[in-house]
N, C-alpha and C. Protein backbone atom coordinates (compact mmCIF):
# COMPACT_ATOMS: atom_id res chain seq x y z
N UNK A 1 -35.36 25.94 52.26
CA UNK A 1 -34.96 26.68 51.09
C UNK A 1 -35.63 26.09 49.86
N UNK A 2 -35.63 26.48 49.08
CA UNK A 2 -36.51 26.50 47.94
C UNK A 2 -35.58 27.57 46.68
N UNK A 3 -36.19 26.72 45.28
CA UNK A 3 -35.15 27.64 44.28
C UNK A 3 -36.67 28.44 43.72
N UNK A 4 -36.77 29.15 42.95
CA UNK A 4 -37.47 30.57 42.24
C UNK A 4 -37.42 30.55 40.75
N UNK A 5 -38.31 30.62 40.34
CA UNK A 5 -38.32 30.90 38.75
C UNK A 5 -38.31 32.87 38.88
N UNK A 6 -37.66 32.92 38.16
CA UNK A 6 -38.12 34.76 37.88
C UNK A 6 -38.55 35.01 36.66
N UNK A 7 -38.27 36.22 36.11
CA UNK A 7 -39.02 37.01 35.06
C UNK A 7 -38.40 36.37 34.07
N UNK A 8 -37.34 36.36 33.88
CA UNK A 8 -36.38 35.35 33.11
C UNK A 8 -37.17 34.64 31.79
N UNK A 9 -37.72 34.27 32.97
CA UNK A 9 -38.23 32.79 32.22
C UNK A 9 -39.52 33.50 31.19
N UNK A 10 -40.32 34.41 31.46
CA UNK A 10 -41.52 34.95 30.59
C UNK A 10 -40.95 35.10 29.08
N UNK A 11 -42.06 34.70 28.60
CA UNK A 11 -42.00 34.61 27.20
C UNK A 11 -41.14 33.68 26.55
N UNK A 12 -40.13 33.03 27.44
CA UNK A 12 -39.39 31.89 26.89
C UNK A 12 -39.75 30.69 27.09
N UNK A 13 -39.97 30.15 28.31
CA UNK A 13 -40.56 28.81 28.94
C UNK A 13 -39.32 27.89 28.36
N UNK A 14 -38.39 27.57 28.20
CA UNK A 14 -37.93 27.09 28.15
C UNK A 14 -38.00 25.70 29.37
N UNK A 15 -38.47 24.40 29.24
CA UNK A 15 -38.19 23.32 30.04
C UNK A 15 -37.61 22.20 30.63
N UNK A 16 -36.17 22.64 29.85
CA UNK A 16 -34.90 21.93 30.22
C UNK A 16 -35.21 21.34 31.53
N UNK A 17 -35.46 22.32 32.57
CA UNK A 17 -35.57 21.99 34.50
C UNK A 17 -36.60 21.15 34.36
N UNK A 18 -37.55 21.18 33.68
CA UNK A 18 -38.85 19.99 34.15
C UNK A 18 -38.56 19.00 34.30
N UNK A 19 -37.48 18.86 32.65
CA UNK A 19 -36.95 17.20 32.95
C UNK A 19 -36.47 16.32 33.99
N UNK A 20 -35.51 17.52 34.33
CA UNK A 20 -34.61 16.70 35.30
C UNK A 20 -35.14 16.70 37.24
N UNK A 21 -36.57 17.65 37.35
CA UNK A 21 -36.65 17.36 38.12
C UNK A 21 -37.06 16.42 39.02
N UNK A 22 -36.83 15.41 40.59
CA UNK A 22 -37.03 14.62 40.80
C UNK A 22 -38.47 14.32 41.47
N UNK A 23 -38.94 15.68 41.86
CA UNK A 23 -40.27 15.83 42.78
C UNK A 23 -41.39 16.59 41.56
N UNK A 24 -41.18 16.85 40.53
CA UNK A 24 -42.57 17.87 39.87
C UNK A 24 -42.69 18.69 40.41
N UNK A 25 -42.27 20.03 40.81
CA UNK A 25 -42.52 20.77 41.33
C UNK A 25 -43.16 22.39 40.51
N UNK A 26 -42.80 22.00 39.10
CA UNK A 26 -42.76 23.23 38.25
C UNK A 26 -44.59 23.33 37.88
N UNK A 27 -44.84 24.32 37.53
CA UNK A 27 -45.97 24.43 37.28
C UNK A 27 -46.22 25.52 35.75
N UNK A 28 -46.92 25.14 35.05
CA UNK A 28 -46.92 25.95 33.80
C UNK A 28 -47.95 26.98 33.67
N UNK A 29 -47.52 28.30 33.58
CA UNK A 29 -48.61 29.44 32.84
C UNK A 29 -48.06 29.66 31.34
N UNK A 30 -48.97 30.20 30.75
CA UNK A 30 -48.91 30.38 29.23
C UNK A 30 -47.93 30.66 28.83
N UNK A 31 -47.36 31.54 29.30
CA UNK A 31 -46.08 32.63 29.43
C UNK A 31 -44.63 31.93 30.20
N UNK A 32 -44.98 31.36 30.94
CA UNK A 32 -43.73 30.99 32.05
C UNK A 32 -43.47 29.78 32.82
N UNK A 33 -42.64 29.27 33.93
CA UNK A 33 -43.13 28.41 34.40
C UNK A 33 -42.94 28.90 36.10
N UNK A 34 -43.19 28.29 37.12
CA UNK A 34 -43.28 28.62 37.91
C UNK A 34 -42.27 27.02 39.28
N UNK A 35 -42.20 27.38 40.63
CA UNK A 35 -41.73 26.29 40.99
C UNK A 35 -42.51 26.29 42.56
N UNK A 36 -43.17 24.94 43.17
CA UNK A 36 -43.78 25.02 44.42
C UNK A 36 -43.11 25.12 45.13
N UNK A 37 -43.17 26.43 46.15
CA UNK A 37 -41.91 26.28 46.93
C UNK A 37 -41.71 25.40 48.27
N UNK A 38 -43.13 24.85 48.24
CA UNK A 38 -43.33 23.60 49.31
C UNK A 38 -42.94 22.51 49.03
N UNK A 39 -43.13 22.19 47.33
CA UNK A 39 -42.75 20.96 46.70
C UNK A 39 -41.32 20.82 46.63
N UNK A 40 -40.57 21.61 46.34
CA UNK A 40 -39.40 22.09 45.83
C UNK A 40 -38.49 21.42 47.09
N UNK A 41 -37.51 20.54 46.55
CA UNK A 41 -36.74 20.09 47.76
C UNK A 41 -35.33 20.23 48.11
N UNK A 42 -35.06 21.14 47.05
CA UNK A 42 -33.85 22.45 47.52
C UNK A 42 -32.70 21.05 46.87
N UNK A 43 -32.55 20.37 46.31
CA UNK A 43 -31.89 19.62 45.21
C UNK A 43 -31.13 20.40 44.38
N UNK A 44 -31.27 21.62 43.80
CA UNK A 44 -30.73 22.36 43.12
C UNK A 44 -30.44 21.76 41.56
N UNK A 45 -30.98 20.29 40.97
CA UNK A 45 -30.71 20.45 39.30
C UNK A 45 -30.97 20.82 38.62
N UNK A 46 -32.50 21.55 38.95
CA UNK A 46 -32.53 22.77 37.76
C UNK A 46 -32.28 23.82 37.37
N UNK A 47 -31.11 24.39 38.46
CA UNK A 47 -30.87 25.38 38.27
C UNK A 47 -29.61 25.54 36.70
N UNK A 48 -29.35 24.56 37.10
CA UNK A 48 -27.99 24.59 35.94
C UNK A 48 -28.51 24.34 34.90
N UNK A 49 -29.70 23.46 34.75
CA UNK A 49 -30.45 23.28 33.24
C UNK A 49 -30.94 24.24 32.32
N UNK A 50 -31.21 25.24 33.16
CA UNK A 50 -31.86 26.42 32.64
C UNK A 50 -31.16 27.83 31.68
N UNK A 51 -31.38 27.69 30.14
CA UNK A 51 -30.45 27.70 29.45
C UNK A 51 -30.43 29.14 29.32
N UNK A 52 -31.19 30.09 30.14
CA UNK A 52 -31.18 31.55 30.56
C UNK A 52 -30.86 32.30 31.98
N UNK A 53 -30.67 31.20 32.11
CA UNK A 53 -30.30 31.56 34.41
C UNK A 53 -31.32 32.32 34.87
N UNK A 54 -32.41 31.43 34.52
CA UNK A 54 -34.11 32.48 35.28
C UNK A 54 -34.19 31.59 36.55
N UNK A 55 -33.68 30.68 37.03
CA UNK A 55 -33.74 30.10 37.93
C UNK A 55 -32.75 30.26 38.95
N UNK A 56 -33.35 30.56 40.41
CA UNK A 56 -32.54 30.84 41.66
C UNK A 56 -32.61 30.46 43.11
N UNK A 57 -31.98 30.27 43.86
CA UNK A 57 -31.69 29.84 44.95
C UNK A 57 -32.63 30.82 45.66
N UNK A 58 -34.08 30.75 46.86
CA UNK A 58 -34.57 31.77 47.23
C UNK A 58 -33.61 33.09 48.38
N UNK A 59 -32.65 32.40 48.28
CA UNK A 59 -30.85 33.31 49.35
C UNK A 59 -30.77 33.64 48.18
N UNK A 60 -30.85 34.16 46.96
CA UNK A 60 -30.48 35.77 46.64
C UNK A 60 -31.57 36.31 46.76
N UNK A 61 -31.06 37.54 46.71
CA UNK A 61 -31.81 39.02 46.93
C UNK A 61 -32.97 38.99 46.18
N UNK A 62 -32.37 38.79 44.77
CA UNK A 62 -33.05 38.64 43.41
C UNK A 62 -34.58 37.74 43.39
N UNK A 63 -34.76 36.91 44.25
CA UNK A 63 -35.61 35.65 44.66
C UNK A 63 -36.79 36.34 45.35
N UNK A 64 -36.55 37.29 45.89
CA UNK A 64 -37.72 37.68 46.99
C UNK A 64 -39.03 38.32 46.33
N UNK A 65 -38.37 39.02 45.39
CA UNK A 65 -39.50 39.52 44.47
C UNK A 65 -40.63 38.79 43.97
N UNK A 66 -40.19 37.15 43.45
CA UNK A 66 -40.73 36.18 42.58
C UNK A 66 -41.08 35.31 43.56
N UNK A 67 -40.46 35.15 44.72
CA UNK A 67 -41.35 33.80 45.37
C UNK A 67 -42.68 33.71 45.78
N UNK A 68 -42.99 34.88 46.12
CA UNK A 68 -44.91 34.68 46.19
C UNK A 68 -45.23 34.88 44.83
N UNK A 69 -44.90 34.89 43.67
CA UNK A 69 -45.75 34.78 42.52
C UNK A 69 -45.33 33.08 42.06
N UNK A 70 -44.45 33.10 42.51
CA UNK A 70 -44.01 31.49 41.97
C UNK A 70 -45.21 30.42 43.04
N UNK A 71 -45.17 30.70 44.52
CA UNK A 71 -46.15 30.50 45.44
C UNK A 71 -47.69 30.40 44.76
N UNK A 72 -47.99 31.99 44.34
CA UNK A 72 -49.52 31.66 44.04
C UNK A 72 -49.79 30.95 42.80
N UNK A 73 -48.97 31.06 41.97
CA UNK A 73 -49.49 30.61 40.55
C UNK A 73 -49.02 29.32 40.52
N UNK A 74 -48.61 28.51 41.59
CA UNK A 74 -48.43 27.45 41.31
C UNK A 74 -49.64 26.06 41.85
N UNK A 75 -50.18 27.25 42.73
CA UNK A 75 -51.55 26.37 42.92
C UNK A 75 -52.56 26.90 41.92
N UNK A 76 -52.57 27.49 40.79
CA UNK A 76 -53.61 27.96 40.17
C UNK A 76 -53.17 27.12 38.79
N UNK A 77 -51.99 27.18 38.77
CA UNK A 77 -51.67 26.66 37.20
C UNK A 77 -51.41 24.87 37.10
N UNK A 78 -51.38 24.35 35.80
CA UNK A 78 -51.67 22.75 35.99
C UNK A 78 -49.92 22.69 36.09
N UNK A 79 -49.48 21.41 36.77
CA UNK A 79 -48.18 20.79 36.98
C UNK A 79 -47.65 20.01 35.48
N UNK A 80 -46.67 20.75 35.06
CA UNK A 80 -45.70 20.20 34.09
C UNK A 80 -44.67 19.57 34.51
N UNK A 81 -44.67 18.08 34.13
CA UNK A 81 -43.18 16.62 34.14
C UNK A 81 -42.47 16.90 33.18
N UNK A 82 -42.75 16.79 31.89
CA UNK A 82 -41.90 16.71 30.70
C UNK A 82 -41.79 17.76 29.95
N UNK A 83 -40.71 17.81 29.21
CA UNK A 83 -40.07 18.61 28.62
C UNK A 83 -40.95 19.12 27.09
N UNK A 84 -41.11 20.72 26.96
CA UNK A 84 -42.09 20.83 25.77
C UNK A 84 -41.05 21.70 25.06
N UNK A 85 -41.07 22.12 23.47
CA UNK A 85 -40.88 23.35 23.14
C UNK A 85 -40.74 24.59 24.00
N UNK A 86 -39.74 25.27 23.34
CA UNK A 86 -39.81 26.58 24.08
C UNK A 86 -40.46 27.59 23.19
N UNK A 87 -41.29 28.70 23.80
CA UNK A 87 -41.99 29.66 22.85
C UNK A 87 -41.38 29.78 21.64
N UNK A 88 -42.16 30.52 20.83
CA UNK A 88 -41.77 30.59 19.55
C UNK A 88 -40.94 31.85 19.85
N UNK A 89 -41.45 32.64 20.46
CA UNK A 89 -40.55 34.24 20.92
C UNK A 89 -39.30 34.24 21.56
N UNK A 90 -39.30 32.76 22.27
CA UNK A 90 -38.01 33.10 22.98
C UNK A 90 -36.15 33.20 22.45
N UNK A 91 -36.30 33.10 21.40
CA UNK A 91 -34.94 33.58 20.94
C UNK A 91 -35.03 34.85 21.11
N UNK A 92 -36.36 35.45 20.90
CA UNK A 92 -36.21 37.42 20.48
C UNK A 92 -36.21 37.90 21.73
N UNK A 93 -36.78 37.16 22.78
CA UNK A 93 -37.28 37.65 24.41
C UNK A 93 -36.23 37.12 25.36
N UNK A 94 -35.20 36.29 25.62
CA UNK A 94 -33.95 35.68 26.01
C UNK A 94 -33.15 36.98 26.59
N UNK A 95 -33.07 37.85 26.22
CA UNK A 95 -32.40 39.11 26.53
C UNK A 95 -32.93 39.93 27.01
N UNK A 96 -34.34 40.29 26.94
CA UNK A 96 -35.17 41.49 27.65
C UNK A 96 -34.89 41.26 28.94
N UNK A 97 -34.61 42.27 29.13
CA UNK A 97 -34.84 42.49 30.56
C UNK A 97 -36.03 42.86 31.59
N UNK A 98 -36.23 42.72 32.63
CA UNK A 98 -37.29 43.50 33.53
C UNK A 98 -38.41 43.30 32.87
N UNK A 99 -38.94 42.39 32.36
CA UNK A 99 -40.13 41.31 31.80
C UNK A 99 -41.67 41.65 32.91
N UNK A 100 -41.19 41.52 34.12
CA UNK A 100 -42.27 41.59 34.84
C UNK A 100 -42.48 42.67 35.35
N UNK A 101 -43.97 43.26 35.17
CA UNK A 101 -45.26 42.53 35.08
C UNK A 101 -45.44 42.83 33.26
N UNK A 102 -44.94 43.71 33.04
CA UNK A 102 -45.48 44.05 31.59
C UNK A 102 -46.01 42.75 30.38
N UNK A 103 -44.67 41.62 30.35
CA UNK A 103 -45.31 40.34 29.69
C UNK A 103 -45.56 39.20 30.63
N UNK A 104 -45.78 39.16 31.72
CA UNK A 104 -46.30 38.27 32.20
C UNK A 104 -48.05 37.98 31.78
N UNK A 105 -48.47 36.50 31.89
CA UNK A 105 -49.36 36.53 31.84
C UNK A 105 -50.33 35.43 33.04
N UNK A 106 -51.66 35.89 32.87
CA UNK A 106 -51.51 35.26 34.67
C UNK A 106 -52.41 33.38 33.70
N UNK A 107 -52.95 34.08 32.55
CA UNK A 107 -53.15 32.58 32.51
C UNK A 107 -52.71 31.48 32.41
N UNK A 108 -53.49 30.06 32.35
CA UNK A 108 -52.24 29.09 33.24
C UNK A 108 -52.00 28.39 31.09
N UNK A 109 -50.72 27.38 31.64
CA UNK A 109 -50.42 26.89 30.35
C UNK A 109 -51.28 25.41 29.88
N UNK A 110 -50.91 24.66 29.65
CA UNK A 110 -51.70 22.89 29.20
C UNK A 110 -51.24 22.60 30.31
N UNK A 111 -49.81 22.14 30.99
CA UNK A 111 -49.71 21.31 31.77
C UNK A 111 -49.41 20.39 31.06
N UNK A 112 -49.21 19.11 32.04
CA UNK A 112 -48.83 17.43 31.12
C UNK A 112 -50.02 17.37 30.02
């Protein structure tokens, strides 16, 4: 098992979960963050960190959609440890719904 970033997270990036995770598993695009679901060791602390609930257990329903995008873009995009700012948008974007694909973006973010 493995947890899932979803759409949630676009345009906010919020990185509360980076912090606390114990393996690095998150990975950053411009837009979002993403989680390896190989790396990922089913620990579950970031789920509660995450101050929008874009983060999920891949046992919901909700998960299936996002785990091969969380999958591919996490070998394409650089690996984020520490905790950055969250977008400048994400107070206004926190509430949108159904984010993906329309603001997703596939390029990757800085990374550490």
């Amino acid at each position: 098992m493995t947890f899932v970033v979803t759409d949630v997270c676009i345009k906010c990036k919020y990185t509360d979960c980076v912090e606390v995770c114990p393996v690095d598993c998150f990975y950053e695009g411009e837009n979002m963050l993403v989680i390896h679901p190989d790396e990922c060791i089913d620990c579950g602390v970031c789920e509660p960190e995450c101050p929008i609930d874009a983060i999920i257990p891949d046992s919901d329903p909700k998960a299936a959609a996002f785990l091969e995008l969380n999958r591919d873009f996490s070998v394409k995009w650089p690996n984020l440890t520490r905790k950055k700012p969250a977008l400048p948008e994400a107070e206004e974007f926190k509430a949108v719904k159904d984010k993906y694909p329309a603001h997703f973006s596939e390029a990757p973010g800085d990374g550490d």
